[in-house]
N, C-alpha and C. Protein backbone atom coordinates (compact mmCIF):
# COMPACT_ATOMS: atom_id res chain seq x y z
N UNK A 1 2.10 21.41 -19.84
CA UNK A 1 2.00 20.95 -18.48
C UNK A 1 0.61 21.30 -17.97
N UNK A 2 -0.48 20.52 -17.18
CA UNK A 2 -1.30 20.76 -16.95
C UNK A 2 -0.97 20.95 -15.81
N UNK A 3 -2.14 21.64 -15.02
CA UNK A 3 -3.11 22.49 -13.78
C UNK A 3 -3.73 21.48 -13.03
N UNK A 4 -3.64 21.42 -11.71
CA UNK A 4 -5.41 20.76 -11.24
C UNK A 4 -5.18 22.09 -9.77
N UNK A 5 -6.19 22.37 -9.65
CA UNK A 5 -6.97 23.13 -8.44
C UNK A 5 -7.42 22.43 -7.28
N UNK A 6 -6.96 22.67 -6.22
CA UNK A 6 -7.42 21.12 -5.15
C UNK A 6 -7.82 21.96 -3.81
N UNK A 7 -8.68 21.77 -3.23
CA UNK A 7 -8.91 22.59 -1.94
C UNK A 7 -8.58 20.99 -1.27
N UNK A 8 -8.09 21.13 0.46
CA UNK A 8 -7.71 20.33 0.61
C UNK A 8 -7.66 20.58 2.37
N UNK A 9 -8.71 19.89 3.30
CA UNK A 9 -8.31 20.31 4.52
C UNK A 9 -7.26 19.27 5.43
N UNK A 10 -6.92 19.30 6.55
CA UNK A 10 -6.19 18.72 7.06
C UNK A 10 -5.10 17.70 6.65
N UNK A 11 -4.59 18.46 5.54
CA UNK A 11 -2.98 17.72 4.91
C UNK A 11 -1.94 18.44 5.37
N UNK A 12 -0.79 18.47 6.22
CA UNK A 12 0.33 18.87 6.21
C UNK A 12 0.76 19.52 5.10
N UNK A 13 0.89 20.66 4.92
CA UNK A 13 1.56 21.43 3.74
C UNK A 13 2.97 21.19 3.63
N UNK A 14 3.90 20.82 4.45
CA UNK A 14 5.27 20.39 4.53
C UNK A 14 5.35 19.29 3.75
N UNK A 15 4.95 18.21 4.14
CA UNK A 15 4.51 17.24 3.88
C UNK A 15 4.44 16.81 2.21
N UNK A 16 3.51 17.67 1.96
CA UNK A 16 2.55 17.72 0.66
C UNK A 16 3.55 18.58 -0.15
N UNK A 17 4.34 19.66 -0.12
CA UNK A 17 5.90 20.15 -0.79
C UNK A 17 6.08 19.06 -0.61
N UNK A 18 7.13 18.62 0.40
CA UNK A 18 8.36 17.61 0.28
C UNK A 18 7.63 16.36 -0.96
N UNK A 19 6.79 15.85 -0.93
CA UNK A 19 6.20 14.70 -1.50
C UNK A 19 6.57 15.35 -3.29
N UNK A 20 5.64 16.47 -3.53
CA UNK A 20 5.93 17.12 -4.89
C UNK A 20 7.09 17.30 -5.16
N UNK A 21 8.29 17.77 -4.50
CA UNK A 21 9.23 18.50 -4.72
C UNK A 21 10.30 17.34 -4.82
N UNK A 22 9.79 16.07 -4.21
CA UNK A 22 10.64 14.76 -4.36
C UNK A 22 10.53 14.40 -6.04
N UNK A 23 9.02 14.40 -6.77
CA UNK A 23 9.11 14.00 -8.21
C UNK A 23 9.22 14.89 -8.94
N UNK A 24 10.00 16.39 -8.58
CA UNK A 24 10.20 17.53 -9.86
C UNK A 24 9.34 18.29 -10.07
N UNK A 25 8.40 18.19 -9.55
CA UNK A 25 7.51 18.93 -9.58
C UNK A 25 7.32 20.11 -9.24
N UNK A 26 6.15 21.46 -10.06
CA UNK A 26 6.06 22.82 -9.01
C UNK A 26 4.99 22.56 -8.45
N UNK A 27 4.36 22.86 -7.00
CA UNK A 27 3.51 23.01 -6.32
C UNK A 27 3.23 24.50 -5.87
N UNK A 28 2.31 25.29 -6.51
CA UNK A 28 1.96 26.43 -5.87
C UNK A 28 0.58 26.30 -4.67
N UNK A 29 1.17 27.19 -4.35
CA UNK A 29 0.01 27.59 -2.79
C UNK A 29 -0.86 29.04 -2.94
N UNK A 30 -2.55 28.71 -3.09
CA UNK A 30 -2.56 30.37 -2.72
C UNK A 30 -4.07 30.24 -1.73
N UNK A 31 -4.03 31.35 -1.53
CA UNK A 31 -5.62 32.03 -0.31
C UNK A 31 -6.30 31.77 -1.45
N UNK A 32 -6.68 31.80 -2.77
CA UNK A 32 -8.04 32.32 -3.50
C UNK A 32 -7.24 31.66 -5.24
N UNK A 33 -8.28 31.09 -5.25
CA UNK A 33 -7.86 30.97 -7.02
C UNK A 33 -6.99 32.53 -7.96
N UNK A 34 -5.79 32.02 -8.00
CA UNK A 34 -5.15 33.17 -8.85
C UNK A 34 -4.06 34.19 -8.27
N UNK A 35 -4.06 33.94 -6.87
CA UNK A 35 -3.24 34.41 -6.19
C UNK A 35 -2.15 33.84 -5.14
N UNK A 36 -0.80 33.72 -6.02
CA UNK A 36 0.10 32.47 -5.68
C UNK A 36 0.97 33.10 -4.71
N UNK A 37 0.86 31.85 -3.38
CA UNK A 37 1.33 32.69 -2.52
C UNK A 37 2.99 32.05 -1.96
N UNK A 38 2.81 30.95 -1.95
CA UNK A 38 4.17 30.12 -2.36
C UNK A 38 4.17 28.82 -3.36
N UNK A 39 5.51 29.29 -3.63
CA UNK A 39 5.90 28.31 -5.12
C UNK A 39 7.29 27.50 -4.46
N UNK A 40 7.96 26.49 -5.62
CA UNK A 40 8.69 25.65 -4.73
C UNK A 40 9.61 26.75 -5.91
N UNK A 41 11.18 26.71 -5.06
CA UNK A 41 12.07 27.47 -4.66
C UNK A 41 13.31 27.30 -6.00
N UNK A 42 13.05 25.84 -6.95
CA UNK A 42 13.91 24.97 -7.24
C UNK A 42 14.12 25.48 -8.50
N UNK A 43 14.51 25.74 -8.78
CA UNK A 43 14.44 26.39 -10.94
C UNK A 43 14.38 24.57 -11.96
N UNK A 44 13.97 24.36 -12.66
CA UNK A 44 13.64 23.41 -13.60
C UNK A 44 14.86 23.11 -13.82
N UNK A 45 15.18 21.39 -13.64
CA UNK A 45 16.73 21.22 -14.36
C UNK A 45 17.62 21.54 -12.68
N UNK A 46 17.27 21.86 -11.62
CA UNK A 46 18.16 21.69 -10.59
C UNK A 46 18.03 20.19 -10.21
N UNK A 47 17.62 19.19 -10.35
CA UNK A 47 17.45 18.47 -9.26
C UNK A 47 18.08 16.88 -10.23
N UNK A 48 18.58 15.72 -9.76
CA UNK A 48 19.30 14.84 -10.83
C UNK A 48 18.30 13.74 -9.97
N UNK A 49 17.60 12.83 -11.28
CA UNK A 49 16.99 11.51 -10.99
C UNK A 49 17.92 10.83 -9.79
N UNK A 50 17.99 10.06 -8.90
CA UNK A 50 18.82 8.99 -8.61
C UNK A 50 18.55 8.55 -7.27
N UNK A 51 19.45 7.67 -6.51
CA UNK A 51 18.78 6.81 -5.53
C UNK A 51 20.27 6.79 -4.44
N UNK A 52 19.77 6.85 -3.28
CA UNK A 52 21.14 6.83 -2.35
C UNK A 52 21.01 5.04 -1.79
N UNK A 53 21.83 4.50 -1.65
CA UNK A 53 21.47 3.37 -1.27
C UNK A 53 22.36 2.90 -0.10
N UNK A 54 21.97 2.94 0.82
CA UNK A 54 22.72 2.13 2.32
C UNK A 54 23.58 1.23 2.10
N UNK A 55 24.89 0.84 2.08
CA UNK A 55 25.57 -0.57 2.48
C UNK A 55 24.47 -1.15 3.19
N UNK A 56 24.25 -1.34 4.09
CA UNK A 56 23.61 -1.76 4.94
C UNK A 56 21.82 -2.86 4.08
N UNK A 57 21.70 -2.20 3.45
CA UNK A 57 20.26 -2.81 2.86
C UNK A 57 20.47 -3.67 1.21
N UNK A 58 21.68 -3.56 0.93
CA UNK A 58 22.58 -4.49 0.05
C UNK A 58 23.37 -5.39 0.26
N UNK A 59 23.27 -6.60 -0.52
CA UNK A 59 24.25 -7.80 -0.26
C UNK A 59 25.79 -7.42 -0.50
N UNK A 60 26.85 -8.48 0.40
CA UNK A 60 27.65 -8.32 0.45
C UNK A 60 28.66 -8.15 -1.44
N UNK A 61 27.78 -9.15 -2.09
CA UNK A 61 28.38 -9.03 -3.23
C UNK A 61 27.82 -8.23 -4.35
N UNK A 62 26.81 -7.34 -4.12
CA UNK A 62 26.79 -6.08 -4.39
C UNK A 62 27.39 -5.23 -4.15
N UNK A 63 27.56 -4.76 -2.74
CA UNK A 63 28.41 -4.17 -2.21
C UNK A 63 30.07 -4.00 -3.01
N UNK A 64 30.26 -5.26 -3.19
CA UNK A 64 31.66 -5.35 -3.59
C UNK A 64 31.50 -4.36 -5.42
N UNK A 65 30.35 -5.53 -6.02
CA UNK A 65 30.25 -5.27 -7.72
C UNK A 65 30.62 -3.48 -7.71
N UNK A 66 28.86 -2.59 -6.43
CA UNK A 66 29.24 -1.50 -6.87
C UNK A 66 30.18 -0.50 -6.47
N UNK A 67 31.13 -1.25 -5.43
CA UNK A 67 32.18 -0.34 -5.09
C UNK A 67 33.04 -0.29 -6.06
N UNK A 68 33.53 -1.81 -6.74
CA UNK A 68 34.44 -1.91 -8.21
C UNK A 68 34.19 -0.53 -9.38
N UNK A 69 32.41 -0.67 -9.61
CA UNK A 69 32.25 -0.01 -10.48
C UNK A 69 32.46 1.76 -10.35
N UNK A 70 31.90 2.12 -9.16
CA UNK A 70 32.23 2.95 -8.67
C UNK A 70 33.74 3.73 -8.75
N UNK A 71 34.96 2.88 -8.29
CA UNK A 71 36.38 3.04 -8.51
C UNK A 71 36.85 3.13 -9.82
N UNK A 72 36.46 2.81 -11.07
CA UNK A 72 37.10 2.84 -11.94
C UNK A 72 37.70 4.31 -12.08
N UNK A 73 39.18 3.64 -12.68
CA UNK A 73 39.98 5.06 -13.07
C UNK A 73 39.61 5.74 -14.91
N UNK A 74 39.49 5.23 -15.48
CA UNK A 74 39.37 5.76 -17.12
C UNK A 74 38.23 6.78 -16.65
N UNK A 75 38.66 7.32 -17.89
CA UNK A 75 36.98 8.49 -18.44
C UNK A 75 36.08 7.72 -19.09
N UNK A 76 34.69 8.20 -18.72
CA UNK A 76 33.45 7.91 -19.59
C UNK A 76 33.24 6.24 -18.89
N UNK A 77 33.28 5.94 -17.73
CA UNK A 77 32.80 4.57 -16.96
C UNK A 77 32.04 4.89 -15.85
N UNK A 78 32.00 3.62 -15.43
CA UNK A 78 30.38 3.50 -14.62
C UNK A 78 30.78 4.12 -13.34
N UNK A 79 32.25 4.82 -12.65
CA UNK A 79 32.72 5.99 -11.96
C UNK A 79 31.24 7.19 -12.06
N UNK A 80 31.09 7.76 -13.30
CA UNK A 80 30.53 8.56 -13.67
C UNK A 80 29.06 8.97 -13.11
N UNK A 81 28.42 7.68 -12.83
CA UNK A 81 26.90 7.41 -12.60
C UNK A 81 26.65 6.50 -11.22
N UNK A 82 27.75 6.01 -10.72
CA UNK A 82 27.44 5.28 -9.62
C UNK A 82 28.81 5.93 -8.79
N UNK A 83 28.32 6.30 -7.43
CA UNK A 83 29.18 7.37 -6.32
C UNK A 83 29.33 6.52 -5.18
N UNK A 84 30.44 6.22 -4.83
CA UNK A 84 30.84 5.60 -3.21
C UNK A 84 30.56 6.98 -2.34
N UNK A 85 30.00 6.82 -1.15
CA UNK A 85 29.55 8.07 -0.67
C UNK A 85 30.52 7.53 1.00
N UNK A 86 30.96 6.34 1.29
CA UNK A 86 31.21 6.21 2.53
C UNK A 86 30.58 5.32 3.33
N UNK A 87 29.49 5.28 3.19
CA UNK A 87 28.25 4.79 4.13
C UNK A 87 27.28 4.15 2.97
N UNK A 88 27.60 4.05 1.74
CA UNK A 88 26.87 3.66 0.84
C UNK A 88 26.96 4.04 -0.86
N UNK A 89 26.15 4.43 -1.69
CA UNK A 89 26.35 4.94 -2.88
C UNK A 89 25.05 5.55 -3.79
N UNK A 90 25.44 6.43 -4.34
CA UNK A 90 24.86 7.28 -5.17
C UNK A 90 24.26 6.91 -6.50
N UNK A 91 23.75 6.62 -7.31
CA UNK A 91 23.36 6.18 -8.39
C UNK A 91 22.52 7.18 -9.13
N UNK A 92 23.08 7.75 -10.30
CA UNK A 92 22.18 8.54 -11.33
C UNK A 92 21.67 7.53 -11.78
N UNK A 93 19.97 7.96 -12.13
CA UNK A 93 19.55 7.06 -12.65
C UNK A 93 19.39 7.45 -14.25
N UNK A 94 19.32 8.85 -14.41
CA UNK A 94 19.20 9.32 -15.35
C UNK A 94 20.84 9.51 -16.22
N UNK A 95 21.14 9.08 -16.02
CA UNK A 95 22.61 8.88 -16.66
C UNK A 95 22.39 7.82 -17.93
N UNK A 96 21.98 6.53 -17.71
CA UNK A 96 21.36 5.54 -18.80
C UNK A 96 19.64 5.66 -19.37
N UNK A 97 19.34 5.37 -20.38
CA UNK A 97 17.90 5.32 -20.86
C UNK A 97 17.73 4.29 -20.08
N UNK A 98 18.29 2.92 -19.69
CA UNK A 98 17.52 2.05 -18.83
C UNK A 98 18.41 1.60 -18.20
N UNK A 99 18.13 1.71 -16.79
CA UNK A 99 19.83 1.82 -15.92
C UNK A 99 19.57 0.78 -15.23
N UNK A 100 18.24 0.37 -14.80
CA UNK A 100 18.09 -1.36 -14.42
C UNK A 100 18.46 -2.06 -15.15
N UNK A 101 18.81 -1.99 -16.38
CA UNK A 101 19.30 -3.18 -17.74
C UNK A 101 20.75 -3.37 -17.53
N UNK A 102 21.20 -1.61 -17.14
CA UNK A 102 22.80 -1.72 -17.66
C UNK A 102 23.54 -1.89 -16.03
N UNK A 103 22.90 -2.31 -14.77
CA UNK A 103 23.02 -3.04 -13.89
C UNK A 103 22.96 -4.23 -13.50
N UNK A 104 22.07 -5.01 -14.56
CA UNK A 104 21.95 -6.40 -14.76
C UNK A 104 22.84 -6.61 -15.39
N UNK A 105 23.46 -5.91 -16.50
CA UNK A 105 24.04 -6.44 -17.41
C UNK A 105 25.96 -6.25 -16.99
N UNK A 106 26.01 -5.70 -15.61
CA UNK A 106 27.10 -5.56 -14.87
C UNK A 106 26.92 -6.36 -13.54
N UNK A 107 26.02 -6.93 -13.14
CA UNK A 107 26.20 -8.27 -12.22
C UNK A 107 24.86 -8.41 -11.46
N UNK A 108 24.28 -7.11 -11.30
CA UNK A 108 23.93 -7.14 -10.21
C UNK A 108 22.71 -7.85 -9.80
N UNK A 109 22.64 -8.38 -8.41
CA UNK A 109 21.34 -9.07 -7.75
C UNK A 109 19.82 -8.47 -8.73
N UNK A 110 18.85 -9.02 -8.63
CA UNK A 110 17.89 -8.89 -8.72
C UNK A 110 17.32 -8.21 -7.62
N UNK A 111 17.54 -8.93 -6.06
CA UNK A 111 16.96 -7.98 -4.87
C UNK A 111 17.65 -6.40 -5.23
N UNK A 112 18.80 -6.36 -5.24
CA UNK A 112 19.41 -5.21 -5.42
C UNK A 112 18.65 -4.11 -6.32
N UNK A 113 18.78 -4.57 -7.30
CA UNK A 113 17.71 -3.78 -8.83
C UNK A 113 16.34 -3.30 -8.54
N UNK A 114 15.69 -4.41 -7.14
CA UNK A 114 14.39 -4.08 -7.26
C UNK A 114 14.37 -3.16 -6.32
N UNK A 115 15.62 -2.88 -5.24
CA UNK A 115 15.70 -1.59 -3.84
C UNK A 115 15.76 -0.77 -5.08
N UNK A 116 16.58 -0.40 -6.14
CA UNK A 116 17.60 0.83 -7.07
C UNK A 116 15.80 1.03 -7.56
N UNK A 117 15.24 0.33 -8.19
CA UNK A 117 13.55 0.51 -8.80
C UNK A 117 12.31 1.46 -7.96
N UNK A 118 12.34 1.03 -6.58
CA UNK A 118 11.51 1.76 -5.57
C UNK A 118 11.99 2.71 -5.26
């Protein structure tokens, strides 16, 4: 894993965590090269790829596809990786090697795939 050293004036430090700490990343902070004064909080392996997605910003027949998929009763189905949350749904993305494929290849919109992508 590489290093970069960045002096950096007028950036929000909140900001600049939340942004790192969104792609997995550690971000240390210090006064002086070598002296770390905060680190992010998260241990490696806490945090799961995935995407929350609004009812609201999905078509109706999405909506439907991923609530279906979502409900399934068996073990080892798409229950597993895609979450009805109430207000919308959960999606591991890291659950499939290519989870835009194995969403196409279960119905879904193209607009849909390209919100789950961003």
């Amino acid at each position: 894993m590489g290093k970069i050293a960045v002096e950096v004036d007028g950036i929000d430090i909140a900001e600049l965590m939340n942004a790192v700490n969104a792609q997995g990343l550690t971000l240390r902070i210090a006064e002086e090269p070598g002296e770390v004064i905060v680190e992010t909080p998260l241990p490696a392996g806490s945090h799961l790829t995935g995407i929350c997605c609004s009812t609201a910003h999905i078509t109706s027949g999405d909506n439907s596809l991923l609530y279906a998929l979502s409900h399934q009763a068996q073990e080892y189905t798409d229950a597993e990786w895609i979450h009805f949350t109430g207000l919308g749904y959960l999606i591991r993305l890291d659950a499939w090697l290519y989870p835009l494929l194995q969403l196409k290849r279960r119905g879904m919109s193209k607009s849909c795939r390209r919100l789950v992508a961003t």
